[in-house]
N, C-alpha and C. Protein backbone atom coordinates (compact mmCIF):
# COMPACT_ATOMS: atom_id res chain seq x y z
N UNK A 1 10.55 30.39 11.96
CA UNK A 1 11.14 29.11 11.63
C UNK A 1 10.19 28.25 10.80
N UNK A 2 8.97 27.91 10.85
CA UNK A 2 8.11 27.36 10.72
C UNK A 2 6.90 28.14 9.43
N UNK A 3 6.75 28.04 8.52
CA UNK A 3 5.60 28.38 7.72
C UNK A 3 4.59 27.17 7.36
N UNK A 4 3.47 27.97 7.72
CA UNK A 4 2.45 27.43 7.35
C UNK A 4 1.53 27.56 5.92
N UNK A 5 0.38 26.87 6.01
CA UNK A 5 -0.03 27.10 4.56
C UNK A 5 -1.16 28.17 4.43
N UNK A 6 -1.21 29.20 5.46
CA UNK A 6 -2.33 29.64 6.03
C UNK A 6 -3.72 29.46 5.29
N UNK A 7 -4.23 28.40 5.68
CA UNK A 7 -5.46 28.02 5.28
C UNK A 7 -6.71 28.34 6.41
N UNK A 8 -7.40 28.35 5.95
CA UNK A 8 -8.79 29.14 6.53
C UNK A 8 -8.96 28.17 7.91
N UNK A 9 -9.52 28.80 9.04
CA UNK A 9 -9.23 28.08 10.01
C UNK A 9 -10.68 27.08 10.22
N UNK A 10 -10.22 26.06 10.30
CA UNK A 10 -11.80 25.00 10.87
C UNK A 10 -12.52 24.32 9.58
N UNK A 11 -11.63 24.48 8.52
CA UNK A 11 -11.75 23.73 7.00
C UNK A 11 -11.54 22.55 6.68
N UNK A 12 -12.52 21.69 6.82
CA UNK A 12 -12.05 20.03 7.20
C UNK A 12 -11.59 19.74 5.44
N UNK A 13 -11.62 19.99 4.62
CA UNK A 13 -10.63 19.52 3.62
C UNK A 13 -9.35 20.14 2.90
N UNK A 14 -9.11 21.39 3.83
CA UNK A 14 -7.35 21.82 3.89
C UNK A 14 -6.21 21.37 4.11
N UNK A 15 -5.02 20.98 4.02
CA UNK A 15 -4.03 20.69 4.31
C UNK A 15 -3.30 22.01 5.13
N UNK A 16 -2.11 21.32 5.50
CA UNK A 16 -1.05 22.45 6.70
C UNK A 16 -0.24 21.51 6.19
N UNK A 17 0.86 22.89 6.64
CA UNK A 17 2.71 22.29 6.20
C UNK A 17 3.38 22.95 6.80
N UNK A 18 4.31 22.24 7.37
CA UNK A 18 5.55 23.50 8.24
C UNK A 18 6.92 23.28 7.22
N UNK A 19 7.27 24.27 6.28
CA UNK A 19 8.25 24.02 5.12
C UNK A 19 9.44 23.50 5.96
N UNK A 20 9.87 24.16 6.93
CA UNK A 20 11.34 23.59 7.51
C UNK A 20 10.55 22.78 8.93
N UNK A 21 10.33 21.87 9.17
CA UNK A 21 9.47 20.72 9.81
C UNK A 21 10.66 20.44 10.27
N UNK A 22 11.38 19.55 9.76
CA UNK A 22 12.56 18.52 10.44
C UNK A 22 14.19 19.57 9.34
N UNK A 23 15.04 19.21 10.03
CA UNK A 23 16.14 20.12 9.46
C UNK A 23 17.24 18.68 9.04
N UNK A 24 18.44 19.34 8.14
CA UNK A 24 19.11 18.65 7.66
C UNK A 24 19.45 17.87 8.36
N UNK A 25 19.98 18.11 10.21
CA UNK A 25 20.36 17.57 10.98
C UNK A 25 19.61 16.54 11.57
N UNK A 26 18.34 16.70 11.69
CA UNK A 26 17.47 15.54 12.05
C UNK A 26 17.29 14.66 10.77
N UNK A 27 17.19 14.73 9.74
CA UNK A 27 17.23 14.17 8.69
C UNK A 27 18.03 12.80 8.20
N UNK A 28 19.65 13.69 8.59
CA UNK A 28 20.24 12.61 9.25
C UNK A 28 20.74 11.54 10.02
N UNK A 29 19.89 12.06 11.18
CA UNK A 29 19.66 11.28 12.58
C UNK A 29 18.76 10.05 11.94
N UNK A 30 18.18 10.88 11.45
CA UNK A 30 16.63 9.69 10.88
C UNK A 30 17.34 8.45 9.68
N UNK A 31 18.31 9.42 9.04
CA UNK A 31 18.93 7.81 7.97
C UNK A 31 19.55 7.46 8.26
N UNK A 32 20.62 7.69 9.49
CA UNK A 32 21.43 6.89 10.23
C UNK A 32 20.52 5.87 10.70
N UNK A 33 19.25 5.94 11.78
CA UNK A 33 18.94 4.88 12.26
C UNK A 33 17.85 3.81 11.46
N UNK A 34 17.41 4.75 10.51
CA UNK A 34 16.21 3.86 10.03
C UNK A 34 17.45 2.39 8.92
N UNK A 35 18.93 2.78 8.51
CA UNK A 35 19.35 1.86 7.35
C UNK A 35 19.83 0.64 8.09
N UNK A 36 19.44 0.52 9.57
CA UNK A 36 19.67 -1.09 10.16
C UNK A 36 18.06 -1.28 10.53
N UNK A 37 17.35 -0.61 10.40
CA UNK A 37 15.89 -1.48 10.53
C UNK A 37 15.59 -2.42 9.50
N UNK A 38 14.65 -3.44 9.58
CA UNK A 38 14.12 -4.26 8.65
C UNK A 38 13.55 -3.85 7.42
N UNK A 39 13.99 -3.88 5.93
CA UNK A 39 13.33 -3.56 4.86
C UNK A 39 12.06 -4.71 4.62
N UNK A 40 10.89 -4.42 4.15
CA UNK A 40 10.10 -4.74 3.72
C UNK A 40 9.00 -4.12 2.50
N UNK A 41 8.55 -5.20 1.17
CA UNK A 41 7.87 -4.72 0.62
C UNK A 41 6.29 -4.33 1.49
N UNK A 42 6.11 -2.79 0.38
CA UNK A 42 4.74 -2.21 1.54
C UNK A 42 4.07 -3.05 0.60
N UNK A 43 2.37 -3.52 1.33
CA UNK A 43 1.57 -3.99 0.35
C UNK A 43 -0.14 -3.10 1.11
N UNK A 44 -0.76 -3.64 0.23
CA UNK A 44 -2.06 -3.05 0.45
C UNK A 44 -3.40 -3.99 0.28
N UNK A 45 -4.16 -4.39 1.17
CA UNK A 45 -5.06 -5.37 1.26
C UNK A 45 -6.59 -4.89 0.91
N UNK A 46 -7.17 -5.41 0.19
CA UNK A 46 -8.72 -4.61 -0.49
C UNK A 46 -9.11 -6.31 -0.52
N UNK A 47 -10.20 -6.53 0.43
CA UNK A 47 -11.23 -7.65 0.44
C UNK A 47 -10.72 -8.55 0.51
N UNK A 48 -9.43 -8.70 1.70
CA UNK A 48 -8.55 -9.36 1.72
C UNK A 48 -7.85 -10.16 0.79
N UNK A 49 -7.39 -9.37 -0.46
CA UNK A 49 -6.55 -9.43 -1.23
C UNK A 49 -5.11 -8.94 -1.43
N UNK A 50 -4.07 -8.66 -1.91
CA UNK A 50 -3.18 -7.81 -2.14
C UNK A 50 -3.18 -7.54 -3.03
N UNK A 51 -2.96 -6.33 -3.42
CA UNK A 51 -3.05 -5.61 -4.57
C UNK A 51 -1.81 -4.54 -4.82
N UNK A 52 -0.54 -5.34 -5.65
CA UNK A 52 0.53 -4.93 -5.99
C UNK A 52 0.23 -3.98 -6.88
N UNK A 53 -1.03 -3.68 -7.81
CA UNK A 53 -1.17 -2.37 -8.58
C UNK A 53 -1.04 -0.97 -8.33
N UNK A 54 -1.61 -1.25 -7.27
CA UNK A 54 -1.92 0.30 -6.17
C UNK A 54 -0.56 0.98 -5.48
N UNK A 55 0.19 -0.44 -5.21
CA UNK A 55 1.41 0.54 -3.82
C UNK A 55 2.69 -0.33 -4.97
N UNK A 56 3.73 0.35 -4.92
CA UNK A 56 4.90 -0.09 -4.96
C UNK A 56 5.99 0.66 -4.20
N UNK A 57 6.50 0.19 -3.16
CA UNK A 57 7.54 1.31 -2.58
C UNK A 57 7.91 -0.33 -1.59
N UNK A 58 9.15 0.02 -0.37
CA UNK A 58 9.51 -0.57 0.44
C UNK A 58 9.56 0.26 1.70
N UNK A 59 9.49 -0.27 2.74
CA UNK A 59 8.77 0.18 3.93
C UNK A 59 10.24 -0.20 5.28
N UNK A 60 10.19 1.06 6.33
CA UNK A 60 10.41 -0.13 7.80
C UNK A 60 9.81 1.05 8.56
N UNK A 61 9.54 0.21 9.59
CA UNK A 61 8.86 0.56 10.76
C UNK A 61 10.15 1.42 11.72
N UNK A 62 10.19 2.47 12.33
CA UNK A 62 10.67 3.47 13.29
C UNK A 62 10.30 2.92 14.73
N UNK A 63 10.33 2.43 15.38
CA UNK A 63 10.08 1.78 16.95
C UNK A 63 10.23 3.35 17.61
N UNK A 64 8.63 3.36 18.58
CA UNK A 64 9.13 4.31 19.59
C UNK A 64 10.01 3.80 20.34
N UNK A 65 11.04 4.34 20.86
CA UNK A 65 12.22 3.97 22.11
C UNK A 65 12.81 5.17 22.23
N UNK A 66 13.56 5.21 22.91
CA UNK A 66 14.66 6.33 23.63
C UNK A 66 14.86 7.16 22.41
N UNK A 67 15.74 6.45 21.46
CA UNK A 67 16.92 6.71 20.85
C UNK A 67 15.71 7.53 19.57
N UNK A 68 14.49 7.15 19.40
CA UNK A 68 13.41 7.81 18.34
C UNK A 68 12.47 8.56 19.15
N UNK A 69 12.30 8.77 20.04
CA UNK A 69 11.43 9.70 20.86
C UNK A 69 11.26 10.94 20.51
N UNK A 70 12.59 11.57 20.54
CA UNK A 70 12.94 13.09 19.53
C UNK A 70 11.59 12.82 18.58
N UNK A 71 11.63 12.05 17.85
CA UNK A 71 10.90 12.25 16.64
C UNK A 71 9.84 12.15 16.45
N UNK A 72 9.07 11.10 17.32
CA UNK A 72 8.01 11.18 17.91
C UNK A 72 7.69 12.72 18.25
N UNK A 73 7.96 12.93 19.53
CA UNK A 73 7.66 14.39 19.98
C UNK A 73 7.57 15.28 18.97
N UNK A 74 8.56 15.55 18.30
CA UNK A 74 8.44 16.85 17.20
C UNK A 74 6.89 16.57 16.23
N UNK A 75 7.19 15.39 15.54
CA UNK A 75 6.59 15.32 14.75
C UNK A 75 4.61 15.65 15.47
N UNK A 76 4.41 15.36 16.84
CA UNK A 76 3.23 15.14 17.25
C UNK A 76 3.07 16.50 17.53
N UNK A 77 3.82 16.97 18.03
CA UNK A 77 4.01 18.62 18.47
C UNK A 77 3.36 19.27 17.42
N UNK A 78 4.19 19.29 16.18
CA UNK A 78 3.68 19.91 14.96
C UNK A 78 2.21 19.50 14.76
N UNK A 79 1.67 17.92 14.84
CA UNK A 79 -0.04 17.87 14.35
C UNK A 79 -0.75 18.09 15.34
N UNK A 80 -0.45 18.52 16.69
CA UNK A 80 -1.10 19.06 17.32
C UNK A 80 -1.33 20.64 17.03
N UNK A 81 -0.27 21.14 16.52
CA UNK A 81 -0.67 22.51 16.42
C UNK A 81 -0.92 23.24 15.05
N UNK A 82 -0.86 22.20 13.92
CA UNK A 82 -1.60 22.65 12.91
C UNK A 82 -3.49 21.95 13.27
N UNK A 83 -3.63 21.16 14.25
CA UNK A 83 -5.08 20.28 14.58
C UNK A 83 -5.62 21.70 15.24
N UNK A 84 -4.80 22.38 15.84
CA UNK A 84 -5.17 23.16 16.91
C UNK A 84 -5.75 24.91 15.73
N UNK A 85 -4.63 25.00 14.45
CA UNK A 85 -4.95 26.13 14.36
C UNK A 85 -6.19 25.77 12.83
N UNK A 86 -6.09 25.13 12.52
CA UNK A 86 -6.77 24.48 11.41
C UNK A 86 -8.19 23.77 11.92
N UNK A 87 -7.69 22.52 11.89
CA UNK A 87 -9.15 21.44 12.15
C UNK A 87 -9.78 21.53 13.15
N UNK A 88 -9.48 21.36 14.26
CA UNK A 88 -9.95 21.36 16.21
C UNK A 88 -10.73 20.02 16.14
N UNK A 89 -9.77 18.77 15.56
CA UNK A 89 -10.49 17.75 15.80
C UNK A 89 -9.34 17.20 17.14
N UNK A 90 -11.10 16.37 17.53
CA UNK A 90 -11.19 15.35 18.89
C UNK A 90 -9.49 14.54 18.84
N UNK A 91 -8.48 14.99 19.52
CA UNK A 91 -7.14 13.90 18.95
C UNK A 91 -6.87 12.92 19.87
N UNK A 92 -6.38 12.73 19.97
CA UNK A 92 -5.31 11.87 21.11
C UNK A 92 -3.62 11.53 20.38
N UNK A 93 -2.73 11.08 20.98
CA UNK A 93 -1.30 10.37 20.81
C UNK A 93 -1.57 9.51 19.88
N UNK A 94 -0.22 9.65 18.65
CA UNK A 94 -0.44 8.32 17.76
C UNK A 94 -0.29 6.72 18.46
N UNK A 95 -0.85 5.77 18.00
CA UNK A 95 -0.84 4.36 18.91
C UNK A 95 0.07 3.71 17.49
N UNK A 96 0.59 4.20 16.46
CA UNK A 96 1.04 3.50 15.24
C UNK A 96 2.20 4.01 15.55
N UNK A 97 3.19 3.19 14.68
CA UNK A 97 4.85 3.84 14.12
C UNK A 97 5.02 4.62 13.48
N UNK A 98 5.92 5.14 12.99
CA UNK A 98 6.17 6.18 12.09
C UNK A 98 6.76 5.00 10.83
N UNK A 99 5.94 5.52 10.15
CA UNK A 99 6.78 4.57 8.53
C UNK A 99 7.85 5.13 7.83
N UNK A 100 8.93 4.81 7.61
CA UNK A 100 9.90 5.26 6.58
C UNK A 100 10.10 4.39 5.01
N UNK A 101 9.80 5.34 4.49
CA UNK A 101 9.08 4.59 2.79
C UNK A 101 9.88 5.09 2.40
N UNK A 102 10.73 4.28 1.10
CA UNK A 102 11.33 4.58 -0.24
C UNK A 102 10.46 4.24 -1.40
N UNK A 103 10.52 5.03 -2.56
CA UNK A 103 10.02 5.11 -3.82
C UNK A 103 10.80 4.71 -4.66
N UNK A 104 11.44 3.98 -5.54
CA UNK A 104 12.50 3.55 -6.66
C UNK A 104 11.79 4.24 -7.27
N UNK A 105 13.31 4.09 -8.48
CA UNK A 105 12.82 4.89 -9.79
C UNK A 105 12.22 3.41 -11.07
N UNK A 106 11.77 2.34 -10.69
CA UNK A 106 11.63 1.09 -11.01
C UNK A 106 10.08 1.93 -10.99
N UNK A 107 9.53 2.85 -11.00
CA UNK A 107 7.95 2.90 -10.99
C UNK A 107 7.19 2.91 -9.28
N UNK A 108 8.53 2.93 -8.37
CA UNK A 108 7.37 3.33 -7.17
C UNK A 108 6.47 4.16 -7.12
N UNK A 109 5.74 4.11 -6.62
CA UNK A 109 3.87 4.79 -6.36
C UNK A 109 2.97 4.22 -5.30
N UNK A 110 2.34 5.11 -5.04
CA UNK A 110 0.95 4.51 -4.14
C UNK A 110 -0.55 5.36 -4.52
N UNK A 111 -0.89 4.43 -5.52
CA UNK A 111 -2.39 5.55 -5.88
C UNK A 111 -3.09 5.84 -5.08
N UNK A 112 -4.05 6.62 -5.39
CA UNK A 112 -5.20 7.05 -4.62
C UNK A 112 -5.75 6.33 -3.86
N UNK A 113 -5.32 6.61 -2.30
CA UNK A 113 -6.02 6.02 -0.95
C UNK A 113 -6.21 6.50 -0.56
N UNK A 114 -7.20 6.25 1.15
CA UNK A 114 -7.67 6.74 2.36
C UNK A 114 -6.69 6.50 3.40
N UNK A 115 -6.06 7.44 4.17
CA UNK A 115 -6.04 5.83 5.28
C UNK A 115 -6.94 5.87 6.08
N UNK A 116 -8.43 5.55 5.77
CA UNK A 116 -9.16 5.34 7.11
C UNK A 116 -9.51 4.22 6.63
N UNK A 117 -9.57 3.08 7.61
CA UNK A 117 -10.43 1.76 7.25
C UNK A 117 -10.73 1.09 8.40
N UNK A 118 -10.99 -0.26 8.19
CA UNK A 118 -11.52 -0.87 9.45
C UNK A 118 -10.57 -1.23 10.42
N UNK A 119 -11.26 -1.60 11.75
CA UNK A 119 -10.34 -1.62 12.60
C UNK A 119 -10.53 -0.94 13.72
N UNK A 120 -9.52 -1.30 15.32
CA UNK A 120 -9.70 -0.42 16.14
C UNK A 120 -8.62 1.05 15.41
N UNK A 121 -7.53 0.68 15.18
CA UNK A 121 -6.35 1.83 14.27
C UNK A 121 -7.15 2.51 13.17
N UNK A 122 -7.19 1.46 12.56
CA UNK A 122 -7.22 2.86 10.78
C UNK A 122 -8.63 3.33 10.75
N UNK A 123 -9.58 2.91 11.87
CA UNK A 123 -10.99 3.46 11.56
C UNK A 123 -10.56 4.85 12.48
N UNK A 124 -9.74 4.94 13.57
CA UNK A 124 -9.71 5.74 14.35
C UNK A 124 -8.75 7.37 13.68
N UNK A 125 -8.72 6.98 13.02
CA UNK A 125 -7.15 7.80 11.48
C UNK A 125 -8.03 8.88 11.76
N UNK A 126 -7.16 10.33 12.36
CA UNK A 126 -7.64 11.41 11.94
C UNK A 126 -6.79 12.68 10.84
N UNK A 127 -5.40 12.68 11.53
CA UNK A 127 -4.65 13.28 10.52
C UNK A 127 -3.61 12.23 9.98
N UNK A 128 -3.29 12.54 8.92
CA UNK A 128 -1.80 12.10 8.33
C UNK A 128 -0.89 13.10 7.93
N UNK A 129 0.35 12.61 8.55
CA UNK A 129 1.16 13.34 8.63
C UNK A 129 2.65 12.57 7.67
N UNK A 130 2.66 13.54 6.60
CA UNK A 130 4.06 13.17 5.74
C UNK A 130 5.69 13.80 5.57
N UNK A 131 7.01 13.66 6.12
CA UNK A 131 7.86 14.65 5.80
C UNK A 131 8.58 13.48 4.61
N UNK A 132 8.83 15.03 3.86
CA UNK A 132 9.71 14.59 2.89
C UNK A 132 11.21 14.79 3.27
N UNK A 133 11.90 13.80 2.71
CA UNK A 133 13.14 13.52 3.23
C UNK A 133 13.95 13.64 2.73
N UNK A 134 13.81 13.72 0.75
CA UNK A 134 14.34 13.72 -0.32
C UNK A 134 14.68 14.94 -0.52
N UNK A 135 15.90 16.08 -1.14
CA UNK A 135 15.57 16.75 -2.08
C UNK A 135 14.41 16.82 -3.31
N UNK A 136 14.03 18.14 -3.67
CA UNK A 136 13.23 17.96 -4.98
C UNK A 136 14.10 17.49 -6.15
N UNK A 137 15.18 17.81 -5.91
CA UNK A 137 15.82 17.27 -7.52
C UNK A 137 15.77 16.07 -7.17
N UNK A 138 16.52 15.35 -6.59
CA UNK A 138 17.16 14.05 -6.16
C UNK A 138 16.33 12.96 -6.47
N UNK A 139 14.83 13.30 -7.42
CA UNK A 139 13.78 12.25 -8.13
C UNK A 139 13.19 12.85 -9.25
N UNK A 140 12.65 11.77 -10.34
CA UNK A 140 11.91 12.73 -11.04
C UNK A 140 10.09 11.77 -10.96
N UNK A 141 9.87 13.07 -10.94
CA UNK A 141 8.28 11.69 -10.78
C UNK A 141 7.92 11.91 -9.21
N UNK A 142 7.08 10.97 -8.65
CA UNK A 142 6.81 11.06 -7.48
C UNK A 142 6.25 11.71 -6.57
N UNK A 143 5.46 12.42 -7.41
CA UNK A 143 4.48 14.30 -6.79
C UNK A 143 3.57 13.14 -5.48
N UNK A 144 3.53 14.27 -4.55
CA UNK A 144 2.49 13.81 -3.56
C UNK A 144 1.05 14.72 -3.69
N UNK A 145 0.25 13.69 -4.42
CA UNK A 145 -1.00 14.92 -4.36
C UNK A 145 -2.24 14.52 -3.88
N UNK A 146 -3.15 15.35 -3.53
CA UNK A 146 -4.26 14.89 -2.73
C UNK A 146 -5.70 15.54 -3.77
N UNK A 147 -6.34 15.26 -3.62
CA UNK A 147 -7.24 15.04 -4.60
C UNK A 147 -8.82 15.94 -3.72
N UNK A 148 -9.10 17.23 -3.76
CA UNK A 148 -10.10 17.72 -3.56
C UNK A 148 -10.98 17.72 -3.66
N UNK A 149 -11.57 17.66 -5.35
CA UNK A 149 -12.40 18.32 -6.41
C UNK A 149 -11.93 17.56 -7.74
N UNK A 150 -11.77 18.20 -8.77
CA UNK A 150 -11.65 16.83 -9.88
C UNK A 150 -9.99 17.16 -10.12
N UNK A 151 -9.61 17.80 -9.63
CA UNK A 151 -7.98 17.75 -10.27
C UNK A 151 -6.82 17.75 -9.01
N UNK A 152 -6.27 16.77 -9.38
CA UNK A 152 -5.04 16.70 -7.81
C UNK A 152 -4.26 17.65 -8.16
N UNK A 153 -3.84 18.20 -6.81
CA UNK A 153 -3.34 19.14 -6.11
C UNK A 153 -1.87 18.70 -5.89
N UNK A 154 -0.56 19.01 -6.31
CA UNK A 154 0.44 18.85 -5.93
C UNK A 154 1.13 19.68 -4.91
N UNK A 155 1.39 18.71 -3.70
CA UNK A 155 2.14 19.14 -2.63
C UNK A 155 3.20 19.71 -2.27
N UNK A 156 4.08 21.10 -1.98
CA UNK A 156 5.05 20.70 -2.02
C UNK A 156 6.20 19.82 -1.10
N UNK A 157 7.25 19.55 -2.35
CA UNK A 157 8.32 18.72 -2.07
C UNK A 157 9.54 19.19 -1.73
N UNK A 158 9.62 20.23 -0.91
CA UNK A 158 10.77 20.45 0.15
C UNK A 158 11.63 19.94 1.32
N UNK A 159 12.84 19.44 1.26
CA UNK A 159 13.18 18.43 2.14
C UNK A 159 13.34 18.97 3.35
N UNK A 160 12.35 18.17 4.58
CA UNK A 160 12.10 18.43 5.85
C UNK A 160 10.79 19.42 6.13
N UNK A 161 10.04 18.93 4.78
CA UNK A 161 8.40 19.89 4.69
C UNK A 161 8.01 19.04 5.51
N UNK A 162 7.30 19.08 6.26
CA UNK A 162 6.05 18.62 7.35
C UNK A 162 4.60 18.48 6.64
N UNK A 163 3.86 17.99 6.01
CA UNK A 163 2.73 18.10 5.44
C UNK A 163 1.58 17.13 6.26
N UNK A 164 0.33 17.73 6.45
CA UNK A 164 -0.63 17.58 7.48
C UNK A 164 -1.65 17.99 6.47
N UNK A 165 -3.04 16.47 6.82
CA UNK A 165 -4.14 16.49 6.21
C UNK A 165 -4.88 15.46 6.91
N UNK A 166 -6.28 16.18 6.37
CA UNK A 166 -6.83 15.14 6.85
C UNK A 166 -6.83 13.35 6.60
N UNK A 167 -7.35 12.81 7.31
CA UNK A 167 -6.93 11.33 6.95
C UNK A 167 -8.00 10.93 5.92
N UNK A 168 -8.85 11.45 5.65
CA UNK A 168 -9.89 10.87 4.95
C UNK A 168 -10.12 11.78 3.70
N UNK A 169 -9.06 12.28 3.30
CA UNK A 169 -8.43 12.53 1.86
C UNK A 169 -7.73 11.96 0.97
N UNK A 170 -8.64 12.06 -0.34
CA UNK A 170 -7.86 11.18 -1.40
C UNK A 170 -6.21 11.84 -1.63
N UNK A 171 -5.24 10.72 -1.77
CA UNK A 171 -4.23 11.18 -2.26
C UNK A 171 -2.86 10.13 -2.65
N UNK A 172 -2.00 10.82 -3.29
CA UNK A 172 -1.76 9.30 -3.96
C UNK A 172 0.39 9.80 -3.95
N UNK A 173 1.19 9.05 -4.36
CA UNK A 173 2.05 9.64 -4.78
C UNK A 173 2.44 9.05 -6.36
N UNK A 174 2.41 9.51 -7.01
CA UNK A 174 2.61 9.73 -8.67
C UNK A 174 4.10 8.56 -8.75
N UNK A 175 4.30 7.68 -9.60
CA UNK A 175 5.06 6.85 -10.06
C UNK A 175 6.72 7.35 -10.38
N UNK A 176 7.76 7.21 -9.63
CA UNK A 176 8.94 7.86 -9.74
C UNK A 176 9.57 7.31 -11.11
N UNK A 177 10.44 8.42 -11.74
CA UNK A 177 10.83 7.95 -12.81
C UNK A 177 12.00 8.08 -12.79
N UNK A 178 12.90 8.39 -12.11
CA UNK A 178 14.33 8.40 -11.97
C UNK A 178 14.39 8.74 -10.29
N UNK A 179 15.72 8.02 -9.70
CA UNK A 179 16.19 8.66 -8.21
C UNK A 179 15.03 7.68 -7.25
N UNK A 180 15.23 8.35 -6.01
CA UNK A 180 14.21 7.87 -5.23
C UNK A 180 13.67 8.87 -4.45
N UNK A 181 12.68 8.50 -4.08
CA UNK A 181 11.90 9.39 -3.10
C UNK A 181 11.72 8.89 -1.84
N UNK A 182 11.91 9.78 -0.81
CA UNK A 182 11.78 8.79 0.76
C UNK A 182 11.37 9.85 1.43
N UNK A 183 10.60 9.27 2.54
CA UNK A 183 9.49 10.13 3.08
C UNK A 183 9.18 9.53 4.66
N UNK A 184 8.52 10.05 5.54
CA UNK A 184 8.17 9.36 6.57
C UNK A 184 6.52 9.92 6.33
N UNK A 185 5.73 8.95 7.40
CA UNK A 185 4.32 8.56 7.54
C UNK A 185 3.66 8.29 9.22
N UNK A 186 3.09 9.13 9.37
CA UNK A 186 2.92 8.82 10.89
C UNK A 186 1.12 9.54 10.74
N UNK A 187 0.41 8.51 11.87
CA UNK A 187 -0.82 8.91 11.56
C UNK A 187 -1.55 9.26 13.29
N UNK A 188 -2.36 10.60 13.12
CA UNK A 188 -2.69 10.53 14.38
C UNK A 188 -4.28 10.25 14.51
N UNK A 189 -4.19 10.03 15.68
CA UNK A 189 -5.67 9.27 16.17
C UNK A 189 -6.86 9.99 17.01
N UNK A 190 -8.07 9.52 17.15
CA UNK A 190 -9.03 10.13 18.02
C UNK A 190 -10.34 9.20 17.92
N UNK A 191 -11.17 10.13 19.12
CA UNK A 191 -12.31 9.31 19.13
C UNK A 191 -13.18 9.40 17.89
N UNK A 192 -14.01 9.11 17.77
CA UNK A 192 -15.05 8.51 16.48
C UNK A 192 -15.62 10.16 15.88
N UNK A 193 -15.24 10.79 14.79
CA UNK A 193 -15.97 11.86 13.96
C UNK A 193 -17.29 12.00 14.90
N UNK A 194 -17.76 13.22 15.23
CA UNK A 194 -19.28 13.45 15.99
C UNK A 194 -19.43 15.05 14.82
């Protein structure tokens, strides 16, 4: 059911992907409930500034509760067991939401970030975890790539791919030029890198 990216095991700058991660059917579960949550523009703060250059997309937050638990579970299930066959980092339960992001074809993007930063949360960032939600046609533009060495790496964009990396990898998603792109974001946590 599940493919991985078989990457070398205990390689702290590899990615993992489970191509069929979430299925059409959960997919839909997920845009049924996320289109009565609150829309909001995402923004991004550098020296306590905002900086509309970097991110353009719109955002809502997924509430753990009953009715999102399913998704929770799966999704943690899966970074536990690519953490398990890959990284073997220190984890624990995510303490964040799951984000559900749209990309317009108006130029959404989010360049090259971390998510690790300050804080008791984003300093604690060990994996990030992305499913794509979109078809590949259904945008043009919008590559998710992560940045190794000097040339980014494009991810693939299969709808209900599961993609898993570390958190303290560059990576960005490329500026949509037609359609939209929508994706979820959930980040898991642990004690302090040793």
């Amino acid at each position: 059911m599940f493919t991985n990216s078989h990457r070398r095991v205990n390689d702290p700058l590899n990615w993992y992907w489970f191509a069929d991660g979430l299925s059409n059917e959960d997919i839909e579960k997920i845009e049924n409930y996320a289109k009565y949550l609150p829309r909001k523009l995402a923004g991004v703060t550098i020296d306590n500034h905002d900086d509309p250059e970097l991110r353009k997309s719109v955002i809502r937050w997924i509430p753990r509760n009953a009715d999102t638990q399913w998704l929770y579970d799966k999704l943690l299930n899966l970074a536990d067991r690519a953490n398990e066959d890959l990284w073997k980092f220190d984890m624990y339960d995510s303490k964040e939401l799951i984000q559900y992001t749209e990309y317009y074809e108006d130029g959404g993007h989010y360049d090259y970030h971390l998510d690790l930063g300050t804080g008791d949360l984003l300093s604690q960032r060990k994996i990030s975890l992305t499913v794509q939600l979109s078809e590949a046609d259904e945008y043009e533009g919008g590559n998710f790539e992560i940045l190794r060495g000097t040339s980014p790496e494009v991810l693939p964009r299969k709808k209900g791919a599961v993609l898993l990396f570390p958190s303290y990898i560059l990576h960005r998603v490329t500026p949509v030029k037609s359609g939209t792109r929508k994706s979820l974001v959930l980040w898991m946590g642990g004690a302090s890198f040793k």
